[in-house]
C-alpha atoms as a PDB file:
ATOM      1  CA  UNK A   1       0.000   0.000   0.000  1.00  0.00           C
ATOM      2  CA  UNK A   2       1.306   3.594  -1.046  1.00  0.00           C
ATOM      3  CA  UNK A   3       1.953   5.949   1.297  1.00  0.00           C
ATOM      4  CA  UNK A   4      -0.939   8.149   0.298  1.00  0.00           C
ATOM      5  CA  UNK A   5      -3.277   4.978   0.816  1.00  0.00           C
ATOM      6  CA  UNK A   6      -1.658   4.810   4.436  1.00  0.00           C
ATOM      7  CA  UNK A   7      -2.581   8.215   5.391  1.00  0.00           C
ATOM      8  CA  UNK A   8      -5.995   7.977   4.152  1.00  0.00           C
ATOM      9  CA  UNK A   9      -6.965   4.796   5.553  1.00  0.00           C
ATOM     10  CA  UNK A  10      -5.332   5.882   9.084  1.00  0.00           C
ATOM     11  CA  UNK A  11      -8.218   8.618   9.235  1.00  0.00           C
ATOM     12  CA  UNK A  12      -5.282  11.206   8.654  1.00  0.00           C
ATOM     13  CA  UNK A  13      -7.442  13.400   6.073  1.00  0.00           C
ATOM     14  CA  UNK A  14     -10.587  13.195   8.384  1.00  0.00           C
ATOM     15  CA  UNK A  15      -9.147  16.856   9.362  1.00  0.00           C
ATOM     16  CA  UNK A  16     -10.674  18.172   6.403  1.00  0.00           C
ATOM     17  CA  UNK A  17     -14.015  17.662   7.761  1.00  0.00           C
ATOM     18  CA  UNK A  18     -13.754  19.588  10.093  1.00  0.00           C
ATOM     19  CA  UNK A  19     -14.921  23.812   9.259  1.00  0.00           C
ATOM     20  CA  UNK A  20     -11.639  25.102   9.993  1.00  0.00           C
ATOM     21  CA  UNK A  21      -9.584  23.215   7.442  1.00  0.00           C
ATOM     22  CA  UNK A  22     -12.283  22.586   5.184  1.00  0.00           C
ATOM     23  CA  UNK A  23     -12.233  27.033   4.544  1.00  0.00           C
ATOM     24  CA  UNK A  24      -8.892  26.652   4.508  1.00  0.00           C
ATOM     25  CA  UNK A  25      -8.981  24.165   1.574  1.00  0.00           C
ATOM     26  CA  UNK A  26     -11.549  26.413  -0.295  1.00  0.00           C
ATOM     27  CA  UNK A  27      -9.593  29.658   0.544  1.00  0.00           C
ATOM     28  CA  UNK A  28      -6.738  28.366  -1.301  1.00  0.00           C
ATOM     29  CA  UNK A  29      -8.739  27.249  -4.458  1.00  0.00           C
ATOM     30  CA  UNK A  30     -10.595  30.422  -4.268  1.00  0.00           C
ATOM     31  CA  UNK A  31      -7.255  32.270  -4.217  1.00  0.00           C
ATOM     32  CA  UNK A  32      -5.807  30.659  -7.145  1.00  0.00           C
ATOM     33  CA  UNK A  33      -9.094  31.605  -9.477  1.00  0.00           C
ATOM     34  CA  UNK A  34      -8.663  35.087  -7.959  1.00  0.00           C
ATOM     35  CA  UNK A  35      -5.048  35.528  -9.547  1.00  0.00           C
ATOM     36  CA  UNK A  36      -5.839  33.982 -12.034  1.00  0.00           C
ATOM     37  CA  UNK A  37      -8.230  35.415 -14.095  1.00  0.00           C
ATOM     38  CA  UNK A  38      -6.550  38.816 -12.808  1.00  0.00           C
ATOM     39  CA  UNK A  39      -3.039  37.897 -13.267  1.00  0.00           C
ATOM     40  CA  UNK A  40      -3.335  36.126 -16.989  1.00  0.00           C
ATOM     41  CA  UNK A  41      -5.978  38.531 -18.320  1.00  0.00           C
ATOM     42  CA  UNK A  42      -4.947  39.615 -21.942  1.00  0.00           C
ATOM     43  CA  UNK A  43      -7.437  41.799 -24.176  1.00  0.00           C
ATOM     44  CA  UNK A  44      -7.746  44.271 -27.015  1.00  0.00           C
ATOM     45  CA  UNK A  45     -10.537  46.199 -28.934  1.00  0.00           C
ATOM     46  CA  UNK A  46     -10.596  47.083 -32.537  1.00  0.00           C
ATOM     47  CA  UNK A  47     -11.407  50.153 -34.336  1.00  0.00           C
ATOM     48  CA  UNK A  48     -12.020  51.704 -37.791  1.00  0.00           C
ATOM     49  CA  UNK A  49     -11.390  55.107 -39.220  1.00  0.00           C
ATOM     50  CA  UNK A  50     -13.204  55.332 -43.014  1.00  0.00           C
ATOM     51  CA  UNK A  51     -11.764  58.526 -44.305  1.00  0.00           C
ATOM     52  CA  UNK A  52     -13.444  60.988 -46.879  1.00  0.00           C
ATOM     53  CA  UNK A  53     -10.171  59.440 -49.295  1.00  0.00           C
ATOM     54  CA  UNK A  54     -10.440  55.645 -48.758  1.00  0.00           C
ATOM     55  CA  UNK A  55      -6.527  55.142 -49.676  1.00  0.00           C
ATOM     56  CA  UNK A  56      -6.223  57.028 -46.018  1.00  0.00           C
ATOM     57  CA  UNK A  57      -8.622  55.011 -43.908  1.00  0.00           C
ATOM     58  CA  UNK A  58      -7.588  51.960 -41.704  1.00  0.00           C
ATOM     59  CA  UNK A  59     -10.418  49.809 -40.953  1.00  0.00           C
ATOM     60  CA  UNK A  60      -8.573  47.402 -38.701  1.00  0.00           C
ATOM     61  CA  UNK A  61      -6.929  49.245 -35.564  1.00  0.00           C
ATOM     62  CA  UNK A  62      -6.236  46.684 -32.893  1.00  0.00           C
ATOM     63  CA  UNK A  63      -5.138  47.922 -29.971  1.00  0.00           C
ATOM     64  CA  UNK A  64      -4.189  45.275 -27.353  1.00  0.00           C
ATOM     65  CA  UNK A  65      -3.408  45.583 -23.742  1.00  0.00           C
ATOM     66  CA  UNK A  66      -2.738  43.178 -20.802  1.00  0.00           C
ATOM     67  CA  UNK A  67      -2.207  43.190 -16.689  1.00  0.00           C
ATOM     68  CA  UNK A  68      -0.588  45.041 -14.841  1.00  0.00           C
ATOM     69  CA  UNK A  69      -2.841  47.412 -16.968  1.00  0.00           C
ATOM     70  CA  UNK A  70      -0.539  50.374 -17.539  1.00  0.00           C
ATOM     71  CA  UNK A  71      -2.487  51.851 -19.630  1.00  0.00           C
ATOM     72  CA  UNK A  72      -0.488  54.876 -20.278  1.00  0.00           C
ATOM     73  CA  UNK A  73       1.858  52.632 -21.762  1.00  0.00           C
ATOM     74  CA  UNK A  74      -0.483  51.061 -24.423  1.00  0.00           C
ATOM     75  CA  UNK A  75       0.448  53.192 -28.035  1.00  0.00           C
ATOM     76  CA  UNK A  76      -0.904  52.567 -31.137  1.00  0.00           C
ATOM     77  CA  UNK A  77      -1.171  54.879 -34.732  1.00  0.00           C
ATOM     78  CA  UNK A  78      -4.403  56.436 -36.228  1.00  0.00           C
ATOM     79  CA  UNK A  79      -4.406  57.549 -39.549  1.00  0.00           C
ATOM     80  CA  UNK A  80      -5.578  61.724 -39.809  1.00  0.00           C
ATOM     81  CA  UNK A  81      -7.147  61.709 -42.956  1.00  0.00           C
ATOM     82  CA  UNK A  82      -5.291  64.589 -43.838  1.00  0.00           C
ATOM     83  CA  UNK A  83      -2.729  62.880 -46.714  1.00  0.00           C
ATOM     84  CA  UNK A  84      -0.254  59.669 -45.447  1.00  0.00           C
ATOM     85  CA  UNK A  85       0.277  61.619 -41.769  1.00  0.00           C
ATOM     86  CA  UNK A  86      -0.387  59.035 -39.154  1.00  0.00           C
ATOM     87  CA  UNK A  87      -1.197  60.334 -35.485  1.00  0.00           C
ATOM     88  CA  UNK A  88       0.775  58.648 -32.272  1.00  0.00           C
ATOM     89  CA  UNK A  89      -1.810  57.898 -29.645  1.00  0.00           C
ATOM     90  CA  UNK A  90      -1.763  56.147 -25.950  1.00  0.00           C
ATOM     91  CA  UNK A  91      -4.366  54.992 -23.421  1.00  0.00           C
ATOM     92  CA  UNK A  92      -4.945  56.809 -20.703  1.00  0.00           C
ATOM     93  CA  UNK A  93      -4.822  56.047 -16.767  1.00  0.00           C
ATOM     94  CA  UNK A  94      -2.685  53.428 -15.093  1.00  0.00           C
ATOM     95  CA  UNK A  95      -4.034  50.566 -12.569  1.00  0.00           C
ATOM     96  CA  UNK A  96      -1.195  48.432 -12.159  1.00  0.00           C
ATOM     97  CA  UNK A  97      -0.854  49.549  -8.549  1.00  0.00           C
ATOM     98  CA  UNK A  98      -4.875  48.159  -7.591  1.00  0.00           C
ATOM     99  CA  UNK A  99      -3.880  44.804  -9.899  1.00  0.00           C
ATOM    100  CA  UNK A 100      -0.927  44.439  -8.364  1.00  0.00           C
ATOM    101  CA  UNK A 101      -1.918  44.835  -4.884  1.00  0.00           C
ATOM    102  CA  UNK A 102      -5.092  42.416  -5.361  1.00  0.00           C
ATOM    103  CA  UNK A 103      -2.796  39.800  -7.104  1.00  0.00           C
ATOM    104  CA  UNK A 104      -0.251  39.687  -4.385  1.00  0.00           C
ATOM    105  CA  UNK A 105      -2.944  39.521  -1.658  1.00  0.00           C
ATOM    106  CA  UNK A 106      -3.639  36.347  -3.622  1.00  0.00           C
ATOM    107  CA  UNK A 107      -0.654  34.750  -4.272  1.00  0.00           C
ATOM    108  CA  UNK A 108       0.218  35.187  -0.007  1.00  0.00           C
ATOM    109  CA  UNK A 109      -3.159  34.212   0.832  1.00  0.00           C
ATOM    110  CA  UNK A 110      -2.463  31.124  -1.302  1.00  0.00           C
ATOM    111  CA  UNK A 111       0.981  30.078   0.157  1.00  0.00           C
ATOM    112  CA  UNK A 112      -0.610  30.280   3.426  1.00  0.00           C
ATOM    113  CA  UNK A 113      -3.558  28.582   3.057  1.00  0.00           C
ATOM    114  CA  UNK A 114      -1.625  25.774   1.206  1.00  0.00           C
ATOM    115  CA  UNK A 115       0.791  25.770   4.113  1.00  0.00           C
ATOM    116  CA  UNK A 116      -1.869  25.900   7.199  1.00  0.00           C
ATOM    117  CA  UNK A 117      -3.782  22.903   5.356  1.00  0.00           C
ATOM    118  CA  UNK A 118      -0.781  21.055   5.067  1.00  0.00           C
ATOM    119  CA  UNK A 119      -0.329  21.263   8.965  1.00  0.00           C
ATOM    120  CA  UNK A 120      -3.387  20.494   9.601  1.00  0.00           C
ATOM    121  CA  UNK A 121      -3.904  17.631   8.143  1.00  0.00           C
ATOM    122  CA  UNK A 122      -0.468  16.012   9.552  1.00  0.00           C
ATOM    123  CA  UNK A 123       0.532  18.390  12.457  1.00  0.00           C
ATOM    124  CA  UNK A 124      -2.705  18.864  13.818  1.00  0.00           C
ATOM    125  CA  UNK A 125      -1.550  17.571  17.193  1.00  0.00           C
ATOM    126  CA  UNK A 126       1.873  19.687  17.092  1.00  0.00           C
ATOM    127  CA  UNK A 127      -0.538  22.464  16.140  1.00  0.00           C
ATOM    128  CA  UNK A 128      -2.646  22.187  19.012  1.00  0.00           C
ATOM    129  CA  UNK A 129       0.213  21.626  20.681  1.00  0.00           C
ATOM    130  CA  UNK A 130      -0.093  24.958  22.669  1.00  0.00           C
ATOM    131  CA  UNK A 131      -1.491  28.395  22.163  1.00  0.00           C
ATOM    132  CA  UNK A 132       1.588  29.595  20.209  1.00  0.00           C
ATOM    133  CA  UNK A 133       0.861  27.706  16.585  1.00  0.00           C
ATOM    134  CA  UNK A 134      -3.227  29.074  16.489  1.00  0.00           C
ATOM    135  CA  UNK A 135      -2.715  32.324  17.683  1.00  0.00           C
ATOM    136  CA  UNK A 136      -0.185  33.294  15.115  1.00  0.00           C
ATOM    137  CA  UNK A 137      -2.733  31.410  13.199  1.00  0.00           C
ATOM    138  CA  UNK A 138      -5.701  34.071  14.372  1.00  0.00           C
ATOM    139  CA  UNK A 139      -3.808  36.651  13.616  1.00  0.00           C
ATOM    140  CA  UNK A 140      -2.534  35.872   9.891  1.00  0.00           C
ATOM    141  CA  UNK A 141      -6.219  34.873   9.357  1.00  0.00           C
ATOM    142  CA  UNK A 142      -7.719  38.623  10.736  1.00  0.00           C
ATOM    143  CA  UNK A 143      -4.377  40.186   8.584  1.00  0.00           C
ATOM    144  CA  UNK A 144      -5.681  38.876   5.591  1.00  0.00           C
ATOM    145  CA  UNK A 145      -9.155  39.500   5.931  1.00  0.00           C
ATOM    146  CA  UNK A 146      -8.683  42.750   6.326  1.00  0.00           C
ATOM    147  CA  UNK A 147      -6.335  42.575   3.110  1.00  0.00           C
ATOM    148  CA  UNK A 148      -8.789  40.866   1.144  1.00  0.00           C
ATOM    149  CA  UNK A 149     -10.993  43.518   1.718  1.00  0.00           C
ATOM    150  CA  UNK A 150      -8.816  46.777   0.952  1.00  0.00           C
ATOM    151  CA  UNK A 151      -7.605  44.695  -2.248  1.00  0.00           C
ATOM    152  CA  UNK A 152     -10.991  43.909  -3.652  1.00  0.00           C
ATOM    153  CA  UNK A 153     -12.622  47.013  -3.596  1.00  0.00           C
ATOM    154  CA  UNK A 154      -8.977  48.530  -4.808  1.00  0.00           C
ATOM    155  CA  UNK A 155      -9.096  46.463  -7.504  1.00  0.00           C
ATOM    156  CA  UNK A 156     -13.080  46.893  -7.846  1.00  0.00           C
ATOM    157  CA  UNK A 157     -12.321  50.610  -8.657  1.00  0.00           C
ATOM    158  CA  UNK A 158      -9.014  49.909 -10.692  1.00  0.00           C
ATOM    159  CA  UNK A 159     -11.096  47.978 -13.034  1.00  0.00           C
ATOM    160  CA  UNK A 160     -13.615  50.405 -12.925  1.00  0.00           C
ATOM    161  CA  UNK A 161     -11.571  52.666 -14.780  1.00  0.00           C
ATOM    162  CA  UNK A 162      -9.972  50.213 -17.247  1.00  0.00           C
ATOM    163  CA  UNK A 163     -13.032  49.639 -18.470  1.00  0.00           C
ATOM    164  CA  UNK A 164     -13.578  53.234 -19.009  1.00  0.00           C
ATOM    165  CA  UNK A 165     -10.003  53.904 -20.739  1.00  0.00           C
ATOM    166  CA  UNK A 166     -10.908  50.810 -22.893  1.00  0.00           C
ATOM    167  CA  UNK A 167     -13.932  51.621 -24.239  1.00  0.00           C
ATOM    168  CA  UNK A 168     -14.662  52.079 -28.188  1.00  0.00           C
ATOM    169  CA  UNK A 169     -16.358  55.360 -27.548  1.00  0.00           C
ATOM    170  CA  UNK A 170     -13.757  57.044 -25.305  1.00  0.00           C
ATOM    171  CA  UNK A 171     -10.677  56.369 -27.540  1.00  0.00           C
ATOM    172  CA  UNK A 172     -11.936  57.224 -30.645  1.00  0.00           C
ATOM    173  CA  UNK A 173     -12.403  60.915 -29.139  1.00  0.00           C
ATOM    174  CA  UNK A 174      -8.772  61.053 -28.668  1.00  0.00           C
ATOM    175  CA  UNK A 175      -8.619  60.549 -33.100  1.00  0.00           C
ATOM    176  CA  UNK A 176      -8.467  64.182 -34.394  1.00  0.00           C
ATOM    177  CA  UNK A 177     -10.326  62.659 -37.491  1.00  0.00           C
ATOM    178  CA  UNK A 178     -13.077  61.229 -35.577  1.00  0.00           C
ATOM    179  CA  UNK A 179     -13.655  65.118 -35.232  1.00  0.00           C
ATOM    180  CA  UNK A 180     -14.583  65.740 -38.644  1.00  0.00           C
ATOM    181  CA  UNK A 181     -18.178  64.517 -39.540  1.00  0.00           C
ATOM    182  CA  UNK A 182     -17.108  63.569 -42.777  1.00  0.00           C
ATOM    183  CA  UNK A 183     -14.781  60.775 -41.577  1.00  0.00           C
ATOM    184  CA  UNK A 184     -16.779  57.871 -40.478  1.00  0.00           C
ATOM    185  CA  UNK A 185     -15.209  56.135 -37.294  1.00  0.00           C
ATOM    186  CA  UNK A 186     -16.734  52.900 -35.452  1.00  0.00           C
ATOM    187  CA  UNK A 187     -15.991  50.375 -33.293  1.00  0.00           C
ATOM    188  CA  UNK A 188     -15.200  46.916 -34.321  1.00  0.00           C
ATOM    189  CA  UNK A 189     -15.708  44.824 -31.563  1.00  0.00           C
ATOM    190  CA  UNK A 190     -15.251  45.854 -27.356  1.00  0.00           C
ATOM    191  CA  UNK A 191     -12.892  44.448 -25.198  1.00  0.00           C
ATOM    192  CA  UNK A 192     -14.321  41.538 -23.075  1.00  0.00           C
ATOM    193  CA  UNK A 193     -14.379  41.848 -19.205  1.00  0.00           C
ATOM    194  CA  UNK A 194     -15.699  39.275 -18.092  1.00  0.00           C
ATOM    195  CA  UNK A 195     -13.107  37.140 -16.499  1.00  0.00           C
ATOM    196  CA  UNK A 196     -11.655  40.780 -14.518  1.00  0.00           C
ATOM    197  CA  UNK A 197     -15.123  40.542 -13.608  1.00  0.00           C
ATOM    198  CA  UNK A 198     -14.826  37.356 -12.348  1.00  0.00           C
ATOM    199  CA  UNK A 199     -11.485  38.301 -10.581  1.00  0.00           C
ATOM    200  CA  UNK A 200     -13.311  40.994  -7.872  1.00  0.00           C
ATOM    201  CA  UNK A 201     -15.834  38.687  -7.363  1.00  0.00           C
ATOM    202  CA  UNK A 202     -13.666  35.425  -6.428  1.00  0.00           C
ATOM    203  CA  UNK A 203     -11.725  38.912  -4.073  1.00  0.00           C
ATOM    204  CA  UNK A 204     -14.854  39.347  -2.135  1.00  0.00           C
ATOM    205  CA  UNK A 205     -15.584  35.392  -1.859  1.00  0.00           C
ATOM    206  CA  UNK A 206     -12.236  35.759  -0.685  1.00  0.00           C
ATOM    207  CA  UNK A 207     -12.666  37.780   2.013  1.00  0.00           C
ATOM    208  CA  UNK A 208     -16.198  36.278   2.928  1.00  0.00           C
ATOM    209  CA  UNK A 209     -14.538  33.263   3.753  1.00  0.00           C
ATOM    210  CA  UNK A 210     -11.492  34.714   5.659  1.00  0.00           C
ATOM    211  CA  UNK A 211     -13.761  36.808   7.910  1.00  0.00           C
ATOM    212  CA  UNK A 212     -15.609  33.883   8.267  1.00  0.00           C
ATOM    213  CA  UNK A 213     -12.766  31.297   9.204  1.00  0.00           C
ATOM    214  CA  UNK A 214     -11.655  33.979  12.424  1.00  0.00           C
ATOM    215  CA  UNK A 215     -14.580  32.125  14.532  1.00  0.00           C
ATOM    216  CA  UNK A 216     -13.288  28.871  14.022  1.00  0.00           C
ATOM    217  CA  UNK A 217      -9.636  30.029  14.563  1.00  0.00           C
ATOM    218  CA  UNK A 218     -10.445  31.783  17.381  1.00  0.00           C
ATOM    219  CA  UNK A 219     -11.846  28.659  19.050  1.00  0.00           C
ATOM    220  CA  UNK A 220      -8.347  26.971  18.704  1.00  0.00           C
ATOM    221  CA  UNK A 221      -6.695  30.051  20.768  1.00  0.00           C
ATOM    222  CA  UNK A 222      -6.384  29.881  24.771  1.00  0.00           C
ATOM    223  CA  UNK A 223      -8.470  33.174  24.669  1.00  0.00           C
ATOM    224  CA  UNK A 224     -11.140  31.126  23.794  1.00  0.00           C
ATOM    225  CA  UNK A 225     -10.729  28.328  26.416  1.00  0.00           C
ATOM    226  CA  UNK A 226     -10.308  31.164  29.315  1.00  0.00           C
ATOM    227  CA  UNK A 227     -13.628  32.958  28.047  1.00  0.00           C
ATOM    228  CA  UNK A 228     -15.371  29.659  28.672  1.00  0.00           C
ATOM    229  CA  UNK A 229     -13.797  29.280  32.196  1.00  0.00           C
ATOM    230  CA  UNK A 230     -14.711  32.587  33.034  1.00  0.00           C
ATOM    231  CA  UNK A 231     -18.049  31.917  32.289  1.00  0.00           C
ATOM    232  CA  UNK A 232     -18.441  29.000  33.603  1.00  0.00           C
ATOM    233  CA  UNK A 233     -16.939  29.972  37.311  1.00  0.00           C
ATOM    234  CA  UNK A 234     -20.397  32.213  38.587  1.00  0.00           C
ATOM    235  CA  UNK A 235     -22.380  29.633  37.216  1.00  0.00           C
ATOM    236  CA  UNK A 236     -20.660  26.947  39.722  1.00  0.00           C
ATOM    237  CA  UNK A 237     -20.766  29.023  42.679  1.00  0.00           C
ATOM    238  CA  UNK A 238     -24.655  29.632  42.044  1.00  0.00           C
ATOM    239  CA  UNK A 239     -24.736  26.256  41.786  1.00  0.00           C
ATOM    240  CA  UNK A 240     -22.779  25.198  44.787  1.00  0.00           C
ATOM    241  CA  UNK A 241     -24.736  28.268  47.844  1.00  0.00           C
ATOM    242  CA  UNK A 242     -28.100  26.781  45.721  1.00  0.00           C
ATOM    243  CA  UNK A 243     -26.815  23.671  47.196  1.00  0.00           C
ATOM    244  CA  UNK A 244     -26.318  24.833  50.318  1.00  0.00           C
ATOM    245  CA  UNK A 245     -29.613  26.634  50.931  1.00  0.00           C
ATOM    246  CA  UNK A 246     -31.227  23.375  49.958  1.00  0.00           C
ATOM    247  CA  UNK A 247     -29.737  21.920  52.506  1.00  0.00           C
ATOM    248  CA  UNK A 248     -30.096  24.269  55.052  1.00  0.00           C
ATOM    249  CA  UNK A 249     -33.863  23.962  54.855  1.00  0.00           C
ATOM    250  CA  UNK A 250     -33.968  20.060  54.550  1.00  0.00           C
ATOM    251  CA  UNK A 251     -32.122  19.900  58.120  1.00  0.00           C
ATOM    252  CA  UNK A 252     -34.334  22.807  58.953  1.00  0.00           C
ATOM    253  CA  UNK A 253     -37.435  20.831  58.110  1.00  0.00           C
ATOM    254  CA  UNK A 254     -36.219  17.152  59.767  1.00  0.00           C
ATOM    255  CA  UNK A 255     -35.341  19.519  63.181  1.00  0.00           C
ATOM    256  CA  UNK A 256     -38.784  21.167  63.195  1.00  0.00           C
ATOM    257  CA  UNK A 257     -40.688  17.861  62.326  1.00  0.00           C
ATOM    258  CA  UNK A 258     -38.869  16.265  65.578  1.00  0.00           C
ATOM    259  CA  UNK A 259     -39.573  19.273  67.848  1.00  0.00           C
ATOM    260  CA  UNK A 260     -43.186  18.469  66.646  1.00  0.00           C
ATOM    261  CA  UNK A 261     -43.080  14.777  67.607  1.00  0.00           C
ATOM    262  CA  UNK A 262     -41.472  15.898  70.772  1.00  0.00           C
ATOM    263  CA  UNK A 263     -43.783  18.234  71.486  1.00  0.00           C
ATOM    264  CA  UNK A 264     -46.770  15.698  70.759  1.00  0.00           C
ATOM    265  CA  UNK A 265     -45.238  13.370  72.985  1.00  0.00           C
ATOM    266  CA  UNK A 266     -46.287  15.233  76.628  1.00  0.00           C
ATOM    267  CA  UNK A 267     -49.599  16.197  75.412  1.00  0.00           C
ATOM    268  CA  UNK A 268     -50.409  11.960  74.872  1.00  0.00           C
ATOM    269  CA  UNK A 269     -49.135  11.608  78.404  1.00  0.00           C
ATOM    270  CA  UNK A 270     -51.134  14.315  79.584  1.00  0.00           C
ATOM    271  CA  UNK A 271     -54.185  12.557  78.317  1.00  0.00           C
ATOM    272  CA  UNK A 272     -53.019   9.605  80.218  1.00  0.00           C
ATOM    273  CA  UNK A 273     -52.864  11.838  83.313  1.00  0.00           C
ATOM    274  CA  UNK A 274     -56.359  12.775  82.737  1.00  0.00           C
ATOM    275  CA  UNK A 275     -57.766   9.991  81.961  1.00  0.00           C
ATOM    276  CA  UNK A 276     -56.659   7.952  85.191  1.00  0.00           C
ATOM    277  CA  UNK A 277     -58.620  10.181  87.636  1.00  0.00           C
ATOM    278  CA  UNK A 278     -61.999   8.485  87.239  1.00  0.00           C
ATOM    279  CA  UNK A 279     -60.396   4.943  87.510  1.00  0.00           C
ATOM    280  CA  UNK A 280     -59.104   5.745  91.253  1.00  0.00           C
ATOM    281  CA  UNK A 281     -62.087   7.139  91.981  1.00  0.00           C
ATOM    282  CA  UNK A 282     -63.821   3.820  90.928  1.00  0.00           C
ATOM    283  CA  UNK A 283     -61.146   2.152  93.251  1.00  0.00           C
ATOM    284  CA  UNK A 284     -62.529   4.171  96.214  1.00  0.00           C
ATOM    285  CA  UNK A 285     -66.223   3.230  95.935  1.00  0.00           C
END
């Protein structure tokens, strides 16, 4: 039997039932389609210019751009329909700083997650070991939580204004003979989004499930176990005077039932006081 085989059958992956490496497990998929589908994005649109003088028009104008999205960067030539002078042009605005960020966030979150799974799975006992190993482990977890946050909606906004430096309609205002109305310009086809899309919404899943694995760390940490014992010490000492009160009135109630048999006691021979006056009087006669 393989070693993997071992492991399994030995109940060593049962860890991954459990909710705090389970998250962990799906935090590091999620962060690898978050990077992903930010990190590898490639596009491009394509424009036409149809010029009053067709040998001057360019119906094909591809301009292509790609993350880290420096936009500012991107160049490409228009013609001017004004004889063979071509006109340099650029994109405007630069989000590599917002990509960036959001794709490092990732690729961290995903080392740690990959690392944290790995020890839980076989150094969960090491791990639990003492308070040292989960409450570095609550504190990387809040960390990047907080990170996945301040990336996402970063990169939420970056890509915001990609989309607005990439559209058809904005770049063919920066073409000085898109500004005659007897030059015909037009988009060809848009640039498609929808895996950057994708990207902010695998960051917020992201930090969804972050936010939500700080419970479950938390539990791990001694701040956890000495909440519970602080909690539970009132509770034992209401328990333990109830006790006591009970008790007090049980002996209570035994000591006044015997003062009551002890006090019916005299009164019985009382009666048989009473009672043995007419017999010596019948002794008499």
């Amino acid at each position: 039997m393989d070693p993997v085989s071992q492991l399994a059958s030995a109940g060593t992956f049962r860890a991954l039932k459990e909710p705090l490496a389970f998250l962990r497990a799906l935090e590091l998929l999620f962060a690898i389609f978050a990077f992903a589908t930010c990190g590898g994005y490639s596009g491009g649109l394509r424009l036409s210019v149809d010029c009053v003088n067709k040998t001057e028009s360019n119906l094909s104008i591809d301009i292509a751009f790609a993350y880290p999205f420096r936009l500012q960067q991107v160049t490409f030539e228009v013609p001017t329909c004004e004889g063979k002078e071509r006109q340099k042009l650029a994109l405007t605005g630069d989000s590599s700083s917002s990509a960036e960020f959001f794709v490092t966030v990732a690729v961290f979150a995903f080392l740690y997650s990959l690392a944290a799974t790995v020890v839980y799975i076989f150094f969960q006992n090491k791990y639990r070991e003492n308070n040292r190993g989960p409450l570095i482990d609550f504190i990387v977890t809040v960390v990047f939580s907080f990170l996945w946050l301040v990336g996402s909606s970063a990169w939420a906004k970056g890509l915001s204004d990609v989309k607005v430096a990439t559209d058809p309609k904005e770049v063919l205002l920066l073409m000085s003979a898109c500004k005659q109305p007897s030059n015909k310009c037009m988009a060809v086809h848009s640039p498609v989004m929808s895996s950057l899309n994708t990207s902010v919404v695998f960051g917020f899943l992201n930090f969804i499930l972050w936010a939500g694995n700080i419970w479950f760390v938390f539990k791990e940490t001694g701040w956890h176990s000495s909440g519970q014992r602080y909690l539970s010490d009132p509770m034992e000492k209401h328990s333990s005077s109830y006790n006591q009160g009970g008790y007090n009135q049980d002996s209570y109630g035994s000591s006044s039932g015997y003062s009551q048999q002890a006090s019916l006691g005299p009164s019985s021979d009382e009666f048989g006081q009473q009672s043995s006056g007419p017999a010596s009087f019948t002794n008499q006669i």
